[in-house]
N, C-alpha and C. Protein backbone atom coordinates (compact mmCIF):
# COMPACT_ATOMS: atom_id res chain seq x y z
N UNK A 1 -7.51 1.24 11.62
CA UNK A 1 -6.59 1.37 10.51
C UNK A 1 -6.05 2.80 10.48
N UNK A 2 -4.83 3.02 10.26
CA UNK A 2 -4.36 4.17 10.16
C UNK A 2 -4.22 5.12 9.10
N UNK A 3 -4.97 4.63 7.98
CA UNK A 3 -5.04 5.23 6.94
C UNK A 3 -6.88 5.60 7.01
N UNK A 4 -6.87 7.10 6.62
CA UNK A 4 -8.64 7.01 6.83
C UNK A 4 -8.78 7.92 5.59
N UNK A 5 -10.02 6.87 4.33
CA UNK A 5 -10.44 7.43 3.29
C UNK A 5 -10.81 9.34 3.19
N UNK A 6 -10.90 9.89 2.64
CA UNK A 6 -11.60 11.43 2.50
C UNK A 6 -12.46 11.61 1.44
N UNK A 7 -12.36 10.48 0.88
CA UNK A 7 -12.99 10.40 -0.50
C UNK A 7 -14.63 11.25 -0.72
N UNK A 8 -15.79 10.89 0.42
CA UNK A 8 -16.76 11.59 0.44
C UNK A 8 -16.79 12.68 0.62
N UNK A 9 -15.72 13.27 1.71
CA UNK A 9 -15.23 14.90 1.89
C UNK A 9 -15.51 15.47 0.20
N UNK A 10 -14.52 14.45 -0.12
CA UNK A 10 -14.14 15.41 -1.84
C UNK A 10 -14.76 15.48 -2.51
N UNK A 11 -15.85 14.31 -2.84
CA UNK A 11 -17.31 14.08 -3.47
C UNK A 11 -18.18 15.26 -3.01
N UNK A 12 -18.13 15.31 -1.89
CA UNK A 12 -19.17 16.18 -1.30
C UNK A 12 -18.70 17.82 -1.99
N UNK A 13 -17.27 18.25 -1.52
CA UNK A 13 -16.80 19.64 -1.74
C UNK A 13 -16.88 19.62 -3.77
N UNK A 14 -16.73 18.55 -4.37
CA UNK A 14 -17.17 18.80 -5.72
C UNK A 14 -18.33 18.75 -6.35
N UNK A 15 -19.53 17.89 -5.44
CA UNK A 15 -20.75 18.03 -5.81
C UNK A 15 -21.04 16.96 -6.65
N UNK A 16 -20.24 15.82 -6.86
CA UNK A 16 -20.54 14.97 -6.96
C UNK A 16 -21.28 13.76 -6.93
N UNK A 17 -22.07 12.77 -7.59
CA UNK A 17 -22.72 11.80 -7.09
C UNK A 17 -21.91 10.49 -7.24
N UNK A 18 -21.70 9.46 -6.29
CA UNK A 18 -21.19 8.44 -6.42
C UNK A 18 -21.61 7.46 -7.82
N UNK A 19 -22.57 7.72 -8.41
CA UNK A 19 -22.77 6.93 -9.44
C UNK A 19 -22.33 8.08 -10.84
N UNK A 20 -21.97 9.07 -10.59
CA UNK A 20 -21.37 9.86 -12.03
C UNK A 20 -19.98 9.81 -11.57
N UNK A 21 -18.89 9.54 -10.61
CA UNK A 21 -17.71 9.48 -10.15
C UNK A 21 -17.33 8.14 -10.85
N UNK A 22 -18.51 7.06 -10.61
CA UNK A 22 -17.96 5.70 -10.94
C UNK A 22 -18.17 5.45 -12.18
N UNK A 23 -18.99 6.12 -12.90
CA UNK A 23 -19.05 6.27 -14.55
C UNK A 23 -17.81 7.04 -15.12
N UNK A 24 -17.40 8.29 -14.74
CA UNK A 24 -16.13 9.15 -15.11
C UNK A 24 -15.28 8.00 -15.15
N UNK A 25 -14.56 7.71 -13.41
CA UNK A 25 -13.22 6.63 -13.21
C UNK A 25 -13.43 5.34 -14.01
N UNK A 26 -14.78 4.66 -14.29
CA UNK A 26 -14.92 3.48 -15.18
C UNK A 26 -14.14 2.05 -14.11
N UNK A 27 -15.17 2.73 -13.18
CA UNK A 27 -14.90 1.29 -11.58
C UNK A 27 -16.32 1.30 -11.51
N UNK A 28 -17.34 0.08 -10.96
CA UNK A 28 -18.13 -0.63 -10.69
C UNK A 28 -18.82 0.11 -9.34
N UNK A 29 -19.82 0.84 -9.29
CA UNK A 29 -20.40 1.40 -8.18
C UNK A 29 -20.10 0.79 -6.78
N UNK A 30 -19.86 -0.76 -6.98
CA UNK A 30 -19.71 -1.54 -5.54
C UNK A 30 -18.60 -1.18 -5.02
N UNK A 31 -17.51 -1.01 -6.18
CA UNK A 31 -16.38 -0.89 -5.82
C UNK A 31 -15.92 0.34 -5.47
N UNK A 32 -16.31 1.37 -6.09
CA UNK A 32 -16.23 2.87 -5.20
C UNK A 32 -17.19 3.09 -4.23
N UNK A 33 -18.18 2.26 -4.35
CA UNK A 33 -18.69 2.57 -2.52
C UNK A 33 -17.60 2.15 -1.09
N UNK A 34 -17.18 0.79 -1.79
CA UNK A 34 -15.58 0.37 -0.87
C UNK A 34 -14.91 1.32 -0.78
N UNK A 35 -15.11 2.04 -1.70
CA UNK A 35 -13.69 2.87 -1.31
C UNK A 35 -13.96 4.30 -0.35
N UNK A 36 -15.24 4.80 -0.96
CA UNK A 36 -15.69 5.70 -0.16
C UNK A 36 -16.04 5.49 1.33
N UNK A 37 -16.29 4.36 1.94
CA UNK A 37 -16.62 3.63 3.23
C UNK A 37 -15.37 3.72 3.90
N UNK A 38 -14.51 3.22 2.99
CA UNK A 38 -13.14 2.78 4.08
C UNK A 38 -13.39 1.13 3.89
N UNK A 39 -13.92 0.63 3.34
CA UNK A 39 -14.04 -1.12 3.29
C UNK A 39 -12.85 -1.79 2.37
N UNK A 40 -12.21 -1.50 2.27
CA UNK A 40 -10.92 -1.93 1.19
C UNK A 40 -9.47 -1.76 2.31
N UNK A 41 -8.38 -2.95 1.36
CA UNK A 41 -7.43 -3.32 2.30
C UNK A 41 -5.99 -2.69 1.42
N UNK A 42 -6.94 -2.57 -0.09
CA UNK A 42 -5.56 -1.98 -1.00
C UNK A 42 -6.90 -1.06 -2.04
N UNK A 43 -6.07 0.49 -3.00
CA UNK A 43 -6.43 0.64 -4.14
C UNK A 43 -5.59 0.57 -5.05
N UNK A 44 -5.15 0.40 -6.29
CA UNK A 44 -4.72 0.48 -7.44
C UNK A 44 -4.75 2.02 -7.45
N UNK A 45 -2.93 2.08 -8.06
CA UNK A 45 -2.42 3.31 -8.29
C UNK A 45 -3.25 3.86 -9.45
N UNK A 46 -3.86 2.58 -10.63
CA UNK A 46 -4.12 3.81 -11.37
C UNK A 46 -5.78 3.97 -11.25
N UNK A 47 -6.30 3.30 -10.51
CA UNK A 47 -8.06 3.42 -9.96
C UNK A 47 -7.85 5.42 -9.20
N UNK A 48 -6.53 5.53 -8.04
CA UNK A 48 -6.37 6.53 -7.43
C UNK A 48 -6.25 7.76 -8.50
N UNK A 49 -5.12 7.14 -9.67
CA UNK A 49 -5.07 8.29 -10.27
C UNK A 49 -6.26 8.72 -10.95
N UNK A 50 -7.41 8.06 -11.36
CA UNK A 50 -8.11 8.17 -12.23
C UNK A 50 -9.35 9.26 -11.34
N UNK A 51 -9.11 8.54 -9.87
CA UNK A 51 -10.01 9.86 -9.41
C UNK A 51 -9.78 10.53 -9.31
N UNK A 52 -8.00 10.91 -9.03
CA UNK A 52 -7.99 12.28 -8.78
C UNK A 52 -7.94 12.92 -9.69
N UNK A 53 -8.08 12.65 -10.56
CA UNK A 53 -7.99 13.21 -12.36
C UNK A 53 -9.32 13.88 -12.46
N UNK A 54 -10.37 12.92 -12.22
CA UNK A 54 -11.93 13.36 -12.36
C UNK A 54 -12.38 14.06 -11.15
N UNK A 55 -11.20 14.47 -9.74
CA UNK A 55 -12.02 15.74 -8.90
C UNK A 55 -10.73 16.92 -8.74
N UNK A 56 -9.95 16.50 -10.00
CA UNK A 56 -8.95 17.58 -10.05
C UNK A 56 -8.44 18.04 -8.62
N UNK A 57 -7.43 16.61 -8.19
CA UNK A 57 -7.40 16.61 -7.12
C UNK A 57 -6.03 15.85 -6.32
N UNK A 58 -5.45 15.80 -5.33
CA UNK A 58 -4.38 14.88 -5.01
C UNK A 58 -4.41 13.93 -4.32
N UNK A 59 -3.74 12.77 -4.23
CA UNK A 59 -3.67 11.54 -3.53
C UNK A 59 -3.90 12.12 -1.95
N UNK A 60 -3.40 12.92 -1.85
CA UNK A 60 -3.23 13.62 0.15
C UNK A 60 -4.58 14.31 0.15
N UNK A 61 -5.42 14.83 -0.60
CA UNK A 61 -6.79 15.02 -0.37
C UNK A 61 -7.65 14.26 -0.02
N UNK A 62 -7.59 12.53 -0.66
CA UNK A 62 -8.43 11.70 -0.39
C UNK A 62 -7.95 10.46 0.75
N UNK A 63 -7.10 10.36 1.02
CA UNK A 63 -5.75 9.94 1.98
C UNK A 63 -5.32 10.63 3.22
N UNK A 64 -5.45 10.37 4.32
CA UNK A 64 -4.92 10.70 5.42
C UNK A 64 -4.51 9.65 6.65
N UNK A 65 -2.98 9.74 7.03
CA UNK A 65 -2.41 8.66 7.55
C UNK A 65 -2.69 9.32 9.36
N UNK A 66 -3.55 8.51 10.46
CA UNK A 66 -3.34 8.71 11.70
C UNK A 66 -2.89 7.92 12.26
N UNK A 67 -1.62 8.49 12.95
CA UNK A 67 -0.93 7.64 13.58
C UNK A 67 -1.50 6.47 14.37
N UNK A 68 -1.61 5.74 15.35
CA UNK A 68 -2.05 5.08 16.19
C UNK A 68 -0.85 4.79 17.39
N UNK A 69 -1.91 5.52 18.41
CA UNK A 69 -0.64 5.79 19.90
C UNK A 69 -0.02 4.32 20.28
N UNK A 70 0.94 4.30 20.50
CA UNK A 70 1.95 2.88 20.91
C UNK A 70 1.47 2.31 22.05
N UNK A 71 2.04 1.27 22.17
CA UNK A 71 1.11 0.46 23.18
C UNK A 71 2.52 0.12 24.33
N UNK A 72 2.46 0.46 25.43
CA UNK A 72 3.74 0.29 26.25
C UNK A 72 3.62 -1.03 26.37
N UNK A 73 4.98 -1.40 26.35
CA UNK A 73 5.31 -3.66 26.27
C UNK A 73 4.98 -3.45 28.08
């Protein structure tokens, strides 16, 4: 997938625990472990905003798009 989570990066650089992140945002521990893994296919704009709110932080911090090299026909 060409989109790869950072989410633990940011957890980590704020000192965070995944179960006080998912109490702040008010999402279901299962469901921010998905997200922290990379196991999810979509997030909700306002699930995103809500974290980046609680690590005082931007969508491109927890978000990073890698390309994937083309495949010659």
């Amino acid at each position: 997938m060409p989109i790869i989570l950072r989410l633990d990066r940011m957890m980590a650089d704020r000192k965070i625990s995944l179960n006080e992140l998912a109490d702040k945002v008010g999402i279901a521990n299962v469901n921010l472990s998905k997200i922290k893994t990379g196991k999810i296919s979509a997030i909700r704009f306002s699930t995103l905003e809500a974290i980046c709110d609680v690590l005082d932080c931007q969508p491109g911090d927890i978000l990073e798009f890698k390309r994937e090299p083309k495949q010659e026909k």
